[in-house]
PDB file of N, CA and C in Angstrom:
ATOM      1  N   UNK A   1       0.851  -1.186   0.000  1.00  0.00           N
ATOM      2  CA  UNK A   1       0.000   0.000   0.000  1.00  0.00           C
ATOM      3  C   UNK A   1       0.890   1.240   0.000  1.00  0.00           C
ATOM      4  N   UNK A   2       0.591   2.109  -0.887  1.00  0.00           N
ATOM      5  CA  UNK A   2       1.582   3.237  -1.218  1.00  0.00           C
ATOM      6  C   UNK A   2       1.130   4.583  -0.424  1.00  0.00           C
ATOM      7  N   UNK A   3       1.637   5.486   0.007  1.00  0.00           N
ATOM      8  CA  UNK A   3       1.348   6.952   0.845  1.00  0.00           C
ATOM      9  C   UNK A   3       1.563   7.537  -0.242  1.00  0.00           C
ATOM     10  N   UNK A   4       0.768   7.771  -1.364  1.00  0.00           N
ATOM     11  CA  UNK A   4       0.529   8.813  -2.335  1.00  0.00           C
ATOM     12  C   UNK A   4      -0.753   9.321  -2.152  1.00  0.00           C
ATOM     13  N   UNK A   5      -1.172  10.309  -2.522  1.00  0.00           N
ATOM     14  CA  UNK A   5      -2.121  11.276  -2.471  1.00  0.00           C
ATOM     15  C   UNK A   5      -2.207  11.728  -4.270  1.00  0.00           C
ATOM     16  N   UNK A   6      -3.232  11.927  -4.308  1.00  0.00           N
ATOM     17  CA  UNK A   6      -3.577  12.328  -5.820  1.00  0.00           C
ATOM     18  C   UNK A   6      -4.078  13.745  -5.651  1.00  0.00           C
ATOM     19  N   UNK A   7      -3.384  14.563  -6.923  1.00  0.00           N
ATOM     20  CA  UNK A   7      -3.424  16.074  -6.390  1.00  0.00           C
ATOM     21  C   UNK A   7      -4.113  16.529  -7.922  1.00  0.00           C
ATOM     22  N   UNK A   8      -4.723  16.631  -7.917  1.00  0.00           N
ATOM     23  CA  UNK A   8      -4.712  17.654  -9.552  1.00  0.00           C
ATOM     24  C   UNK A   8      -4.809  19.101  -9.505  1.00  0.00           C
ATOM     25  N   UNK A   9      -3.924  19.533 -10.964  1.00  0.00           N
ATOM     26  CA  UNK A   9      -3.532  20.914 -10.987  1.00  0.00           C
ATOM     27  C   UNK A   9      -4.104  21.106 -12.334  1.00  0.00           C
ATOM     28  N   UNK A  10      -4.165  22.731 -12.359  1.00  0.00           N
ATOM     29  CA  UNK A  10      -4.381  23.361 -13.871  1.00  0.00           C
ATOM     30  C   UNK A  10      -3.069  24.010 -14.157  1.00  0.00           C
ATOM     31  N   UNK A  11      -2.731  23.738 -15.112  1.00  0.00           N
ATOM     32  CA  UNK A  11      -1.513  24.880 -15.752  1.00  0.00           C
ATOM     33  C   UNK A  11      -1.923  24.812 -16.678  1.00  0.00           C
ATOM     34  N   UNK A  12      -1.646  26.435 -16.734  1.00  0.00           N
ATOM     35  CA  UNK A  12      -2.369  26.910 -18.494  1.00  0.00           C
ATOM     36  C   UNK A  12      -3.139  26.571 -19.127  1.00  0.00           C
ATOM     37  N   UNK A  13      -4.773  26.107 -18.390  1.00  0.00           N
ATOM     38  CA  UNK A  13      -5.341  25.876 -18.742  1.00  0.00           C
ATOM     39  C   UNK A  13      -5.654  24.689 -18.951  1.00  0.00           C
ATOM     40  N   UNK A  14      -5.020  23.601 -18.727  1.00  0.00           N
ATOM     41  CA  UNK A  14      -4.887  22.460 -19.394  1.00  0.00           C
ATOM     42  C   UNK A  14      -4.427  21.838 -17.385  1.00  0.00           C
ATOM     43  N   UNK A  15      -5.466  20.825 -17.263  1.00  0.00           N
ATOM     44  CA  UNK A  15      -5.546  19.895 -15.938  1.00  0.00           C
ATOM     45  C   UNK A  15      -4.655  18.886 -16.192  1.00  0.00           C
ATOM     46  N   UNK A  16      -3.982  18.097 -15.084  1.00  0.00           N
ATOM     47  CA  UNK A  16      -2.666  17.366 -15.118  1.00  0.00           C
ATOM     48  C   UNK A  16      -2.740  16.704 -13.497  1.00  0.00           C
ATOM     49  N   UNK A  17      -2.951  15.273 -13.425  1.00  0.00           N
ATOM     50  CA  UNK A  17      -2.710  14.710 -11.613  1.00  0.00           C
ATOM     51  C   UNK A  17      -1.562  13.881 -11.636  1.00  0.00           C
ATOM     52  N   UNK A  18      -1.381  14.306 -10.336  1.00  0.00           N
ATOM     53  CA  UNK A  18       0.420  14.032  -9.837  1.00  0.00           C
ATOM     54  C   UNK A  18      -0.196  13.340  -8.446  1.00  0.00           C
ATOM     55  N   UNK A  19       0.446  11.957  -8.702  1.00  0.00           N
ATOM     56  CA  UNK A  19       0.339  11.169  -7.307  1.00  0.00           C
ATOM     57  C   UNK A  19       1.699  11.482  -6.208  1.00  0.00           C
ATOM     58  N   UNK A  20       1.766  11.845  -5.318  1.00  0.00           N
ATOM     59  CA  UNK A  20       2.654  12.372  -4.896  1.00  0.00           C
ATOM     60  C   UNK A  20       2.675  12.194  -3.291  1.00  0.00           C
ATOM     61  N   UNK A  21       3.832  12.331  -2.557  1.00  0.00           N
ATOM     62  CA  UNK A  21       3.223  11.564  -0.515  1.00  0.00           C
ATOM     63  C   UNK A  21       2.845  13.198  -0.211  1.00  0.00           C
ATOM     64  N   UNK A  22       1.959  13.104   0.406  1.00  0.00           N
ATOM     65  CA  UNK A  22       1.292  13.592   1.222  1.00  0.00           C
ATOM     66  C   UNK A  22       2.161  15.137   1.225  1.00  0.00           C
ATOM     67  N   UNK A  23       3.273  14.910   2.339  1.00  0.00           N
ATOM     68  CA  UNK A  23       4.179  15.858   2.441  1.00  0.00           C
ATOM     69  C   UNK A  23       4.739  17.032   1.474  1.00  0.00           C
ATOM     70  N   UNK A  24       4.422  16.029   0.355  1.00  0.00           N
ATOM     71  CA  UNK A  24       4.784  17.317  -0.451  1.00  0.00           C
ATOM     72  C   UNK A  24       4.364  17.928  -1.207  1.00  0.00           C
ATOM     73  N   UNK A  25       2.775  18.274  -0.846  1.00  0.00           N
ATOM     74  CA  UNK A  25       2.296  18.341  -1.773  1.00  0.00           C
ATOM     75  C   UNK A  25       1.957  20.621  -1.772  1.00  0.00           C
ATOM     76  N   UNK A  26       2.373  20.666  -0.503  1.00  0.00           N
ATOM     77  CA  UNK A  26       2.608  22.306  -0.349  1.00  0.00           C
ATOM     78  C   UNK A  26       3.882  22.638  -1.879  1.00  0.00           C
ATOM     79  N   UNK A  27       4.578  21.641  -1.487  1.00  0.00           N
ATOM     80  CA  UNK A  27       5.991  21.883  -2.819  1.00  0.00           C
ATOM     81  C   UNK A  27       5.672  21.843  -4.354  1.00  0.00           C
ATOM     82  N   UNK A  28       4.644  20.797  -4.105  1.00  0.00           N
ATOM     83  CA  UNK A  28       4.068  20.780  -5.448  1.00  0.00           C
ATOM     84  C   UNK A  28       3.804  22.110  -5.656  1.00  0.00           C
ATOM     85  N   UNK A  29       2.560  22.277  -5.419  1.00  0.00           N
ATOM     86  CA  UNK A  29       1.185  23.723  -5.527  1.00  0.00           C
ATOM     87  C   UNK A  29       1.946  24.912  -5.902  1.00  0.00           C
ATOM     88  N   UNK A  30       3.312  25.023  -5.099  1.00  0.00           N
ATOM     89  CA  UNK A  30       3.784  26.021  -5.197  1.00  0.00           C
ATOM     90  C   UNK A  30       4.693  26.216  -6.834  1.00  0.00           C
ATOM     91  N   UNK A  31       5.398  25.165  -6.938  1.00  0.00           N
ATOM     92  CA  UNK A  31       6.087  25.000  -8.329  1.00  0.00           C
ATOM     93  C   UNK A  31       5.178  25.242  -9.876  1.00  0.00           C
ATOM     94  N   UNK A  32       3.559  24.676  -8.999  1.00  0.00           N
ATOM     95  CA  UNK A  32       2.519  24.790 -10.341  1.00  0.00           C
ATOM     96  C   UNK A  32       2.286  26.201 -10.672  1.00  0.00           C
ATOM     97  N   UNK A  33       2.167  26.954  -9.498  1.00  0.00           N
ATOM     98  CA  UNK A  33       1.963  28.458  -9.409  1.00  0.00           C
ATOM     99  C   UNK A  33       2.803  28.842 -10.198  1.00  0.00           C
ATOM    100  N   UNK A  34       4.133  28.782 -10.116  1.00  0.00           N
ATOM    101  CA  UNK A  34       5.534  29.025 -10.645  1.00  0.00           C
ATOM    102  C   UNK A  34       5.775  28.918 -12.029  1.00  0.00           C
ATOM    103  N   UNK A  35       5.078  27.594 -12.749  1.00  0.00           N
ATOM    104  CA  UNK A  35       5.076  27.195 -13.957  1.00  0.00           C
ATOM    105  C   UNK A  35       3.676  27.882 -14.668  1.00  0.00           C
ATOM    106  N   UNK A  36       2.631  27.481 -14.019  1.00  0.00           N
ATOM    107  CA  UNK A  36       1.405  28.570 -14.438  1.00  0.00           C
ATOM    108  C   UNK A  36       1.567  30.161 -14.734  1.00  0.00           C
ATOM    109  N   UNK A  37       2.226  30.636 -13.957  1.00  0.00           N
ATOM    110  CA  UNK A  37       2.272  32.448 -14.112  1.00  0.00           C
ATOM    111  C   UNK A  37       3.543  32.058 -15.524  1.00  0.00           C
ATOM    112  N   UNK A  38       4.735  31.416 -15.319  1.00  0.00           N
ATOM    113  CA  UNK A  38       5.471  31.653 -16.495  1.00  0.00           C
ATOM    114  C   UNK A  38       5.034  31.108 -18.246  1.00  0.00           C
ATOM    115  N   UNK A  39       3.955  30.452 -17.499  1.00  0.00           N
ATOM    116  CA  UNK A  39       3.542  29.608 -18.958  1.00  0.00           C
ATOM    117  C   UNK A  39       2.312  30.913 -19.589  1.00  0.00           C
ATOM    118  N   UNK A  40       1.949  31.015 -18.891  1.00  0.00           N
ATOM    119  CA  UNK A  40       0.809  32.428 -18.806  1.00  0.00           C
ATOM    120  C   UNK A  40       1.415  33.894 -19.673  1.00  0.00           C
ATOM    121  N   UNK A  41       2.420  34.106 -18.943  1.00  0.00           N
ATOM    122  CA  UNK A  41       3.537  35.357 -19.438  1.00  0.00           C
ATOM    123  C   UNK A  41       3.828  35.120 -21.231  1.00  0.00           C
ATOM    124  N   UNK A  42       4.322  33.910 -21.144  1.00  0.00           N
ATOM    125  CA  UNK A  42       4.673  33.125 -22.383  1.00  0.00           C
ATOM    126  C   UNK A  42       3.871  33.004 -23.628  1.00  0.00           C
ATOM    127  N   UNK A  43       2.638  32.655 -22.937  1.00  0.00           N
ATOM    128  CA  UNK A  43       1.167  32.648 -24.160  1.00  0.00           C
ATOM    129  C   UNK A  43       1.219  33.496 -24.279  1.00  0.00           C
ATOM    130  N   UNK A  44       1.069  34.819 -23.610  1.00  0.00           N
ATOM    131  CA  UNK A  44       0.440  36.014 -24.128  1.00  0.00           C
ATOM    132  C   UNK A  44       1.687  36.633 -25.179  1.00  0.00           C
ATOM    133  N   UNK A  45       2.908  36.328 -25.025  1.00  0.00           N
ATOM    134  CA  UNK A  45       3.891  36.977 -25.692  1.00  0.00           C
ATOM    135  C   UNK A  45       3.575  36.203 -26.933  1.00  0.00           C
ATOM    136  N   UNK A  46       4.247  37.505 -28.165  1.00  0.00           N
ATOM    137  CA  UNK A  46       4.446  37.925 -30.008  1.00  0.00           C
ATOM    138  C   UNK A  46       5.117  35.818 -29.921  1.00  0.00           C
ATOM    139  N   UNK A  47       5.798  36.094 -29.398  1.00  0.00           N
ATOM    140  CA  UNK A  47       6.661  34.131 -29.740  1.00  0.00           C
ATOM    141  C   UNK A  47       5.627  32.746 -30.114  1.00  0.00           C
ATOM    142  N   UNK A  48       4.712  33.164 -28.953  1.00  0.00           N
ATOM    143  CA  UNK A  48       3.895  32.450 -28.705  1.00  0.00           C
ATOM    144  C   UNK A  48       2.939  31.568 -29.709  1.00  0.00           C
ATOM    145  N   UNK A  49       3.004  29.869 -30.101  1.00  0.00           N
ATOM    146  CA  UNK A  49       2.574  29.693 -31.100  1.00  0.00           C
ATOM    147  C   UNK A  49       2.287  28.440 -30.590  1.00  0.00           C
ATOM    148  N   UNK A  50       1.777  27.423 -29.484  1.00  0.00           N
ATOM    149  CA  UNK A  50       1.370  26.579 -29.315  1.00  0.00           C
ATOM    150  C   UNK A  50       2.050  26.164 -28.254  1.00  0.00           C
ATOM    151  N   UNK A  51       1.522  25.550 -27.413  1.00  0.00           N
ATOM    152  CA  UNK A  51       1.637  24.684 -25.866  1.00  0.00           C
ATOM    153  C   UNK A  51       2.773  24.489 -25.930  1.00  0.00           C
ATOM    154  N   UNK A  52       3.309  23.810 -26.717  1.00  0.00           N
ATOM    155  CA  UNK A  52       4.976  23.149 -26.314  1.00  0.00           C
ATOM    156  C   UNK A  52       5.462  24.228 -26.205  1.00  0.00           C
ATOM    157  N   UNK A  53       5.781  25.247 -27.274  1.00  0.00           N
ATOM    158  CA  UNK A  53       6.403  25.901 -27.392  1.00  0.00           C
ATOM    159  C   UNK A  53       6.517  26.975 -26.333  1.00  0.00           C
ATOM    160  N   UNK A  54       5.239  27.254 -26.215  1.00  0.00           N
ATOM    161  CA  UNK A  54       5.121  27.988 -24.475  1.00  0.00           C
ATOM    162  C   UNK A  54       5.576  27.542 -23.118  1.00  0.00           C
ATOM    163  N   UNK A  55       5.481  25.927 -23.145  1.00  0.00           N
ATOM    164  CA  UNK A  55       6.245  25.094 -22.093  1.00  0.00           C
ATOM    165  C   UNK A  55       7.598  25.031 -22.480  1.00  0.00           C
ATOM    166  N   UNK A  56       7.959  25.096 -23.431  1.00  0.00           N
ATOM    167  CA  UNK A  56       9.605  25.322 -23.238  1.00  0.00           C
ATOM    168  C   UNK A  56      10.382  26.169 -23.126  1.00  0.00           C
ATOM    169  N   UNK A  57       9.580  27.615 -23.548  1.00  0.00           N
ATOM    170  CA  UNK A  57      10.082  28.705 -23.410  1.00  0.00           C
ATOM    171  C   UNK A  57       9.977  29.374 -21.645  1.00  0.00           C
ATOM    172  N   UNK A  58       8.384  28.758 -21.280  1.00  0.00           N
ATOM    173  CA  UNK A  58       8.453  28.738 -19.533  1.00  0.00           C
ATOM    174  C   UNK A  58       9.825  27.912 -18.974  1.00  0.00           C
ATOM    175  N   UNK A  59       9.758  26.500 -19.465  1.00  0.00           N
ATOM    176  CA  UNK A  59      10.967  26.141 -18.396  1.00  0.00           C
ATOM    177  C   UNK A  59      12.700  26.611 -18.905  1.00  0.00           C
ATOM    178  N   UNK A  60      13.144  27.267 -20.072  1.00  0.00           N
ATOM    179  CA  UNK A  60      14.007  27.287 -20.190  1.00  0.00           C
ATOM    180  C   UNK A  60      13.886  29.074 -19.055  1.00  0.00           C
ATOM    181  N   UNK A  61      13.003  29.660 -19.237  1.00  0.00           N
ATOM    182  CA  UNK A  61      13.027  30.973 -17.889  1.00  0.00           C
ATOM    183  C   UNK A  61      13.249  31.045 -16.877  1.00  0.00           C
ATOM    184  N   UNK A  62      12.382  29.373 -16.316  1.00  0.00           N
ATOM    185  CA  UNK A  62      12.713  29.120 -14.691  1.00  0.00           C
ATOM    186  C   UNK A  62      14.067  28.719 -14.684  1.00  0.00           C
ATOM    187  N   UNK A  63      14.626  27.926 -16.169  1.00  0.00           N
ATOM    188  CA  UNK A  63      15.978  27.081 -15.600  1.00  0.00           C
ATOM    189  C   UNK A  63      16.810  28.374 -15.406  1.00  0.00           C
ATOM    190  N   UNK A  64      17.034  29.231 -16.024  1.00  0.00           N
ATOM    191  CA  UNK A  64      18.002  30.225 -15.848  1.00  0.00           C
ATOM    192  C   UNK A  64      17.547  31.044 -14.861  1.00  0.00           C
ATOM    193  N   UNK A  65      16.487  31.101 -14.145  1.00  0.00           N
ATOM    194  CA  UNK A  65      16.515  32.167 -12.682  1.00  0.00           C
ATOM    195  C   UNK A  65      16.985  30.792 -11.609  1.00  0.00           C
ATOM    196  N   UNK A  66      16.756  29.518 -12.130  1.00  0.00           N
ATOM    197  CA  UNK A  66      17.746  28.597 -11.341  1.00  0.00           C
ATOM    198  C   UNK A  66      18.977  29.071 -11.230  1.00  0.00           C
ATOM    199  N   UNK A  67      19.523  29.121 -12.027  1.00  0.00           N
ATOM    200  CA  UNK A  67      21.010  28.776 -12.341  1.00  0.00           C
ATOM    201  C   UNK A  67      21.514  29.735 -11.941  1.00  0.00           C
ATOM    202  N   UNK A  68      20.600  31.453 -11.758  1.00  0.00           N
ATOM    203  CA  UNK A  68      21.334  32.917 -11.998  1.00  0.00           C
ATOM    204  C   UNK A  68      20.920  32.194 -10.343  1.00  0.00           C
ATOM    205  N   UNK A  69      19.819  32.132  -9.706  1.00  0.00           N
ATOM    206  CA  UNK A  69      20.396  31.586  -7.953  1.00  0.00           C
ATOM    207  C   UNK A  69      21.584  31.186  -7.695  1.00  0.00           C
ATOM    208  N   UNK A  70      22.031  29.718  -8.033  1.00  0.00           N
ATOM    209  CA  UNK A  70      23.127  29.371  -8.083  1.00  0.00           C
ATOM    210  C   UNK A  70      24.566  30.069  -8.042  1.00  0.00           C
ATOM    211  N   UNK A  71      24.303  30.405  -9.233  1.00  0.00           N
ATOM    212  CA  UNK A  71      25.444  31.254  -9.148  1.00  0.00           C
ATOM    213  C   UNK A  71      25.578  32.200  -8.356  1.00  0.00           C
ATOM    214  N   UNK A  72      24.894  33.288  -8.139  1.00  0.00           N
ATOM    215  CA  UNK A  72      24.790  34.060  -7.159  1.00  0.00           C
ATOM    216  C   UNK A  72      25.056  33.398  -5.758  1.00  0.00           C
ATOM    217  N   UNK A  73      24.523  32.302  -5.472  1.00  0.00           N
ATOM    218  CA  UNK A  73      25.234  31.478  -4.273  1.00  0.00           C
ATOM    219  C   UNK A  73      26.370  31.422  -4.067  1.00  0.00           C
ATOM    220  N   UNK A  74      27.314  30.709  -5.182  1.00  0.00           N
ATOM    221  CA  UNK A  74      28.582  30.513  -5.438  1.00  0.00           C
ATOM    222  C   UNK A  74      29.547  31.553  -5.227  1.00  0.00           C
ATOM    223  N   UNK A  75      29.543  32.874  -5.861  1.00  0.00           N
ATOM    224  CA  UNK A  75      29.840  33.976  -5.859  1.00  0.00           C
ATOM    225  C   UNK A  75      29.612  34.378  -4.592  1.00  0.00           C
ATOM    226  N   UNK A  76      28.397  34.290  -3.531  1.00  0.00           N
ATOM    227  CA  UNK A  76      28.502  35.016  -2.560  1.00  0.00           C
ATOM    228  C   UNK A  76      29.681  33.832  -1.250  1.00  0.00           C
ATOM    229  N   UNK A  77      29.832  32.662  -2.082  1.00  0.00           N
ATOM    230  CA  UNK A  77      30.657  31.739  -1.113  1.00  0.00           C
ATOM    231  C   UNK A  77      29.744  31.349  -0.534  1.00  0.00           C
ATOM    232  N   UNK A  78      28.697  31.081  -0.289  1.00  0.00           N
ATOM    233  CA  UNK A  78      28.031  30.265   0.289  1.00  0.00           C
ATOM    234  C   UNK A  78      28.564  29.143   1.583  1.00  0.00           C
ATOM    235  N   UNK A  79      28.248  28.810   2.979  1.00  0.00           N
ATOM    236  CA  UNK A  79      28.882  28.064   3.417  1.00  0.00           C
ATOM    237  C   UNK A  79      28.028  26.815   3.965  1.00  0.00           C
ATOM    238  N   UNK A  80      28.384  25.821   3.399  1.00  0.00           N
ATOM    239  CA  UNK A  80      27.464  24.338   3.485  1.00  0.00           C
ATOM    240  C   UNK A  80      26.954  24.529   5.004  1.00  0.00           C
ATOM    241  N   UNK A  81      25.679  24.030   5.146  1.00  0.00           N
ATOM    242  CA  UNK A  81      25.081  23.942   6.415  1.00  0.00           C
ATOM    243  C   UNK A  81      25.770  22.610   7.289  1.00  0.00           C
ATOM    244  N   UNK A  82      26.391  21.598   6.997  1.00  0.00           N
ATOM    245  CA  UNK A  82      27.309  20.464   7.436  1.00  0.00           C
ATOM    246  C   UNK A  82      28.043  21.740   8.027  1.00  0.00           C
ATOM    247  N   UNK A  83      28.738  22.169   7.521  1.00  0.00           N
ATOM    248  CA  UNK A  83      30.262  22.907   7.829  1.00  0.00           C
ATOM    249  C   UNK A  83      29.569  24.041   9.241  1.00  0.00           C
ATOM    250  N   UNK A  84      28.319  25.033   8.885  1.00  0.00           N
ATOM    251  CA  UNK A  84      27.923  25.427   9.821  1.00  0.00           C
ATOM    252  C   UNK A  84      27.758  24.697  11.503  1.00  0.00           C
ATOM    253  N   UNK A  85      26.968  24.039  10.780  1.00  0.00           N
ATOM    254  CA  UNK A  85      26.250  23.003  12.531  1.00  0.00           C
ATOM    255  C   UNK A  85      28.106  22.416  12.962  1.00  0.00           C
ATOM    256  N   UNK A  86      28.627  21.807  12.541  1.00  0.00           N
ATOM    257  CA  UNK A  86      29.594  21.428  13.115  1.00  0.00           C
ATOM    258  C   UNK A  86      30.419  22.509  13.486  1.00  0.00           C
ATOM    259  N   UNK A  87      30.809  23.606  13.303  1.00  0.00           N
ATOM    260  CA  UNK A  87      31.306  24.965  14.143  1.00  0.00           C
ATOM    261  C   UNK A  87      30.423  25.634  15.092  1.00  0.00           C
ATOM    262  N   UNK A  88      29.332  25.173  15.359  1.00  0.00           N
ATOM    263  CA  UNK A  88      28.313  25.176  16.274  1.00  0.00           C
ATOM    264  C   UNK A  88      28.607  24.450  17.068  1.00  0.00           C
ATOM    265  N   UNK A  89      28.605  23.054  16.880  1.00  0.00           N
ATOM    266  CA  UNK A  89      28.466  21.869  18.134  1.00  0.00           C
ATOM    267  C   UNK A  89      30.376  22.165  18.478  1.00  0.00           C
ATOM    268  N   UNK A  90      31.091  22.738  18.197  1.00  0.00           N
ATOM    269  CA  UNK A  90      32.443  22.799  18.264  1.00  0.00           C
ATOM    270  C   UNK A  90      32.237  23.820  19.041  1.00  0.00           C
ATOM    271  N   UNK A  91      31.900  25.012  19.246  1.00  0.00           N
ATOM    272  CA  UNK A  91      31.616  26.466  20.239  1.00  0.00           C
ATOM    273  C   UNK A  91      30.640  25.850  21.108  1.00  0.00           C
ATOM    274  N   UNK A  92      29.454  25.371  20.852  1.00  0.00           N
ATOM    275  CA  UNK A  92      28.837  24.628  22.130  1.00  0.00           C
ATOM    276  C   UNK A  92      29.896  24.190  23.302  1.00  0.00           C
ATOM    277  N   UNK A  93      30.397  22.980  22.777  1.00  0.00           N
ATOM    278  CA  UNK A  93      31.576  21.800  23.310  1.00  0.00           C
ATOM    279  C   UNK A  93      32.773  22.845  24.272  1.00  0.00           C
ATOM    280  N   UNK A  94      32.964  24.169  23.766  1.00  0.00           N
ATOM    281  CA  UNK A  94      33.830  24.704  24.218  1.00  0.00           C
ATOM    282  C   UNK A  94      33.296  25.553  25.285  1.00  0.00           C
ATOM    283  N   UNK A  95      32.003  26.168  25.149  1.00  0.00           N
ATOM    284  CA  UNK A  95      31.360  26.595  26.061  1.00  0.00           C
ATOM    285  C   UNK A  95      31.028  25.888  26.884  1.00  0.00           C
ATOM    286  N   UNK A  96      30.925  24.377  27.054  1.00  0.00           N
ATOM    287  CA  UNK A  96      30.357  23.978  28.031  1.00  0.00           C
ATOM    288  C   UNK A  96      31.912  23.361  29.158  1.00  0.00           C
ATOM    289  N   UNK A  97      32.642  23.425  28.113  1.00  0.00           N
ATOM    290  CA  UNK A  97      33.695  22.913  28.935  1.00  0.00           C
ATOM    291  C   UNK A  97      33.945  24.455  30.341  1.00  0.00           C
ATOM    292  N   UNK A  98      34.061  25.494  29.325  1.00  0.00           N
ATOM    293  CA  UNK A  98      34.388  26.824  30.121  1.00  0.00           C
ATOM    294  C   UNK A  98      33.623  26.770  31.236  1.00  0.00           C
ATOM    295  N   UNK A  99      32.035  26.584  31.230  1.00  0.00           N
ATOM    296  CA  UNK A  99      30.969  26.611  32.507  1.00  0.00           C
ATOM    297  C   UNK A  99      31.583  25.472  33.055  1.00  0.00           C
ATOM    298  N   UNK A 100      32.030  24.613  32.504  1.00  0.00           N
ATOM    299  CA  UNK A 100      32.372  23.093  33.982  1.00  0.00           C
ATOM    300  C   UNK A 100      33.365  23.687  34.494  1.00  0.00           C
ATOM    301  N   UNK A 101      34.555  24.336  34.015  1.00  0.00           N
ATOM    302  CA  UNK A 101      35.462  24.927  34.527  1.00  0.00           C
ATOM    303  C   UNK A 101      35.648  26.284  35.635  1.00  0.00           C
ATOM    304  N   UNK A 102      34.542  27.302  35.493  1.00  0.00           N
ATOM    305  CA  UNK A 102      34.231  28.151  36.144  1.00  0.00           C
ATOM    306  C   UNK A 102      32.894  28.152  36.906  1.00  0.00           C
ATOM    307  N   UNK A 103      32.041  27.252  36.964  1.00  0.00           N
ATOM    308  CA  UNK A 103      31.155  26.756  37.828  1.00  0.00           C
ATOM    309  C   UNK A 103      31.202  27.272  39.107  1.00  0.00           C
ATOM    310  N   UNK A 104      32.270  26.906  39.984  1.00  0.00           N
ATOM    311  CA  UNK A 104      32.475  26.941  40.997  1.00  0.00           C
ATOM    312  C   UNK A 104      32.319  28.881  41.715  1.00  0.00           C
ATOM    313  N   UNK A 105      32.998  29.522  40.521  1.00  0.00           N
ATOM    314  CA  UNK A 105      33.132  31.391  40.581  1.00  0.00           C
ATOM    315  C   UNK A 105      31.710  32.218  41.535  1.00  0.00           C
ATOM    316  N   UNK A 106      32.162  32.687  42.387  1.00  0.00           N
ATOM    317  CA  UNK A 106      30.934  33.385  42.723  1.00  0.00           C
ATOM    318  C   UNK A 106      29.916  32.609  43.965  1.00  0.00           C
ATOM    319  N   UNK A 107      30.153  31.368  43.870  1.00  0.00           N
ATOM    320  CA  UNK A 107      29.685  30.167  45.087  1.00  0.00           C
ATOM    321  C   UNK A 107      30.201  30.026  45.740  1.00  0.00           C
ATOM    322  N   UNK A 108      31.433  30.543  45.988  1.00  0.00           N
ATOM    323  CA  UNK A 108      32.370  30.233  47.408  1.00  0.00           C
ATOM    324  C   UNK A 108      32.787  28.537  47.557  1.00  0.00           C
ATOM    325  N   UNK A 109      32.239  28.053  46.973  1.00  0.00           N
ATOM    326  CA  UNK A 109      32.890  26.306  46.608  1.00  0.00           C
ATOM    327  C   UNK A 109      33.974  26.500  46.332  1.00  0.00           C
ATOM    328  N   UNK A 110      34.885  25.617  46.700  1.00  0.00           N
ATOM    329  CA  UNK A 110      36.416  25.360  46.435  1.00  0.00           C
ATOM    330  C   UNK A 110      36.054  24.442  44.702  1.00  0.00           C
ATOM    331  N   UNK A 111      37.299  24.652  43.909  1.00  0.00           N
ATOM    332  CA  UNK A 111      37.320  24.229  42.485  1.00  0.00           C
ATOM    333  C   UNK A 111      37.843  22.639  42.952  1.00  0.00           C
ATOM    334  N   UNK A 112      37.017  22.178  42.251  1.00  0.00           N
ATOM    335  CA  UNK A 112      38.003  20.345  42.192  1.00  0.00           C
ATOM    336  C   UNK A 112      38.729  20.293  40.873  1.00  0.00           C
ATOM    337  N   UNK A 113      39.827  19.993  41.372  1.00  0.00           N
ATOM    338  CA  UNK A 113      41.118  19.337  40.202  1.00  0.00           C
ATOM    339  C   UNK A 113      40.817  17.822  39.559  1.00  0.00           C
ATOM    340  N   UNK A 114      40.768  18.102  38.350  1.00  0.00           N
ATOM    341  CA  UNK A 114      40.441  16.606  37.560  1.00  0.00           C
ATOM    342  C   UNK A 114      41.763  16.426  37.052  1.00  0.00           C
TER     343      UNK A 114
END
């Protein structure tokens, strides 16, 4: 038994169902929106001369505001979220050592030597 959900969409006029889990189906809706307004833009433009041609001219638009993301990522150096969290749990680790170490400050407790 499969966790798909059956979703149907309109783009450009033209209905289309995507079995898809549950979860993602906010991701979907949103991408259809995405492809609908550019396929939309597309029909109405002088180029414009039949469905395919409007669907390819939509996705070759989205691929390049992909790619101009990308790059713009790259260029700004971007730093992997792996690389983040682990200079996190590394300043955690060090902070907590500092509080085991100065714990004692301010309590009048004598420090124990490990």
């Amino acid at each position: 038994m499969s966790n798909t959900k059956q979703v149907e969409v309109n783009i450009s006029g033209q209905a289309y169902r995507f079995a898809i889990a549950p979860e993602n189906e906010a991701a979907l809706l949103e991408a259809v929106a995405l492809v609908d307004e550019q396929m939309t833009r597309h029909k109405s433009g002088p180029a414009a001369k039949g469905v395919e041609r409007v669907a390819v001219m939509a996705a070759i638009s989205l691929a390049s505001e992909l790619l101009a993301v990308k790059r713009k990522q790259r260029e700004d150096g971007a730093i992997p979220v792996d690389a983040v969290r682990a200079r996190i749990r590394e300043l955690n680790d060090r902070a907590d050592e500092a509080l085991r170490q100065y714990a004692h400050v301010g309590t009048g407790a004598p420090q124990s030597q490990a």
